[in-house]
C-alpha atoms as a PDB file:
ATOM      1  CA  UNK A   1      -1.774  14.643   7.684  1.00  0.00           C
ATOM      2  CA  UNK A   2      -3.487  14.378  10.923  1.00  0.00           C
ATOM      3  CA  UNK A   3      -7.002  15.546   9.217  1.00  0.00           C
ATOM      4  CA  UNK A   4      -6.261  12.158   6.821  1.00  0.00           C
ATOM      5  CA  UNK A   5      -5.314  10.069   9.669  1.00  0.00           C
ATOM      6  CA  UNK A   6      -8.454  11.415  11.515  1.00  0.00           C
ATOM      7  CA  UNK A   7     -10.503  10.438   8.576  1.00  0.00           C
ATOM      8  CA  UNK A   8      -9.381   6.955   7.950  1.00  0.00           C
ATOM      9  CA  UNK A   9      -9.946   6.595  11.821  1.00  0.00           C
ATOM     10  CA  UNK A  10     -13.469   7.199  11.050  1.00  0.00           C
ATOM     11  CA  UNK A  11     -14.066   4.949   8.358  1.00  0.00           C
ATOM     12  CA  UNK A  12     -13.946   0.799   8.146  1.00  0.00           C
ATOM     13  CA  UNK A  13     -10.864  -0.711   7.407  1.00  0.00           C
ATOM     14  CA  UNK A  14     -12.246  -1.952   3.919  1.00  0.00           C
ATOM     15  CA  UNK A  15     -13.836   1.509   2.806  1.00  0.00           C
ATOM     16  CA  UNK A  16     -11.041   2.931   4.127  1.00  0.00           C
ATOM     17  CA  UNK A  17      -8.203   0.942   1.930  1.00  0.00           C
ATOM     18  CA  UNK A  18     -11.135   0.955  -0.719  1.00  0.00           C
ATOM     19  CA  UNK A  19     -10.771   4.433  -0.982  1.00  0.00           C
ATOM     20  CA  UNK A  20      -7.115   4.548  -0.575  1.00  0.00           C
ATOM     21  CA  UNK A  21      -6.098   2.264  -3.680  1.00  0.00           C
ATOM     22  CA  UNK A  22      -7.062   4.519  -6.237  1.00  0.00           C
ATOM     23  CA  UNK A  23      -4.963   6.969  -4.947  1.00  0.00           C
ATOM     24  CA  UNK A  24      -1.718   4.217  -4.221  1.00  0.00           C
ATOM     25  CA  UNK A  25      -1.957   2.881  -7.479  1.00  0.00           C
ATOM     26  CA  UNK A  26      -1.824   6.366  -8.904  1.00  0.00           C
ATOM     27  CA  UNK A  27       0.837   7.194  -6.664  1.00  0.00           C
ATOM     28  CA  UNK A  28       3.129   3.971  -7.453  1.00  0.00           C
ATOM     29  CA  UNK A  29       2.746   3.942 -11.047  1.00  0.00           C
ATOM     30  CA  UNK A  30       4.925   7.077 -11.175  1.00  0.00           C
ATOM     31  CA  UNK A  31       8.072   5.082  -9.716  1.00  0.00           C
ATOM     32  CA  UNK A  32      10.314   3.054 -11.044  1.00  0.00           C
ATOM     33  CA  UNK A  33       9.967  -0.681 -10.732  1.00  0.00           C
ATOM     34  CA  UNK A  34      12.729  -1.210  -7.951  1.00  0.00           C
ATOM     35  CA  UNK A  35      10.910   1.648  -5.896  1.00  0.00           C
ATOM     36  CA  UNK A  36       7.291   0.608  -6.008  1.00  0.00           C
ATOM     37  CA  UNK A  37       8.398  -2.832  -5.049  1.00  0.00           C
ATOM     38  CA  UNK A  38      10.271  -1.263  -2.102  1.00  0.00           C
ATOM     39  CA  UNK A  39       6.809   0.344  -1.070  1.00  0.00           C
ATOM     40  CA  UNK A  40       4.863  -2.584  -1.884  1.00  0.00           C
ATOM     41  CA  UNK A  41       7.584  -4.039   0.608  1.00  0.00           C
ATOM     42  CA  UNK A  42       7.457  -1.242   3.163  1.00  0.00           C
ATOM     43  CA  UNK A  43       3.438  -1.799   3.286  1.00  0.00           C
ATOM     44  CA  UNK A  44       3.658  -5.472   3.818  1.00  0.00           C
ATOM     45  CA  UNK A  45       5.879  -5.206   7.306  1.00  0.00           C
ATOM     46  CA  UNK A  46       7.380  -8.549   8.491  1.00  0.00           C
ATOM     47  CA  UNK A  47       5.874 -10.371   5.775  1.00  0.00           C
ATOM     48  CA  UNK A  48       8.455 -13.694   5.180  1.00  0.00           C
ATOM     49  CA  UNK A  49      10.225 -14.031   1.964  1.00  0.00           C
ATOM     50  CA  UNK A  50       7.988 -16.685   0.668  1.00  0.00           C
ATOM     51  CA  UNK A  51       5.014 -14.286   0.992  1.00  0.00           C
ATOM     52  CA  UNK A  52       6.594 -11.172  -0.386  1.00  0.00           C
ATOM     53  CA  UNK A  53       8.480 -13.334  -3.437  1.00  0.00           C
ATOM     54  CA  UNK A  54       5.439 -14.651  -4.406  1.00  0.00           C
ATOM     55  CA  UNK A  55       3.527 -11.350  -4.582  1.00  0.00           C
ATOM     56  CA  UNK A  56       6.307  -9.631  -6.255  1.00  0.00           C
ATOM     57  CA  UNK A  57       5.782 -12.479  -8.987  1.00  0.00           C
ATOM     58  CA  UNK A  58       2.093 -11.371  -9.581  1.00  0.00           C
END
């Protein structure tokens, strides 16, 4: 984990979340709707309700 933290450290934000999508998308897809939204969720932080409800709605 630290060798992936180390090279995300490395990188710019963007190319770094560029090249982490893929992957999260993949990752995501193989939970169940309640769970990816909880992760979706987790990823957002202190996002307010009005932020989060409308994403979930995308």
């Amino acid at each position: 984990m630290k060798d992936l933290q180390a090279m995300l450290d490395s990188m710019e934000p963007a190319d770094a979340l560029a090249r982490l999508l893929p992957l999260m998308q993949s990752l995501l897809s193989h939970l169940d709707e309640e769970a990816r939204v909880q992760q979706v969720l987790r990823l957002l932080g202190n996002a307010n309700d009005d932020e989060v409800g409308s994403m979930v709605n995308l």
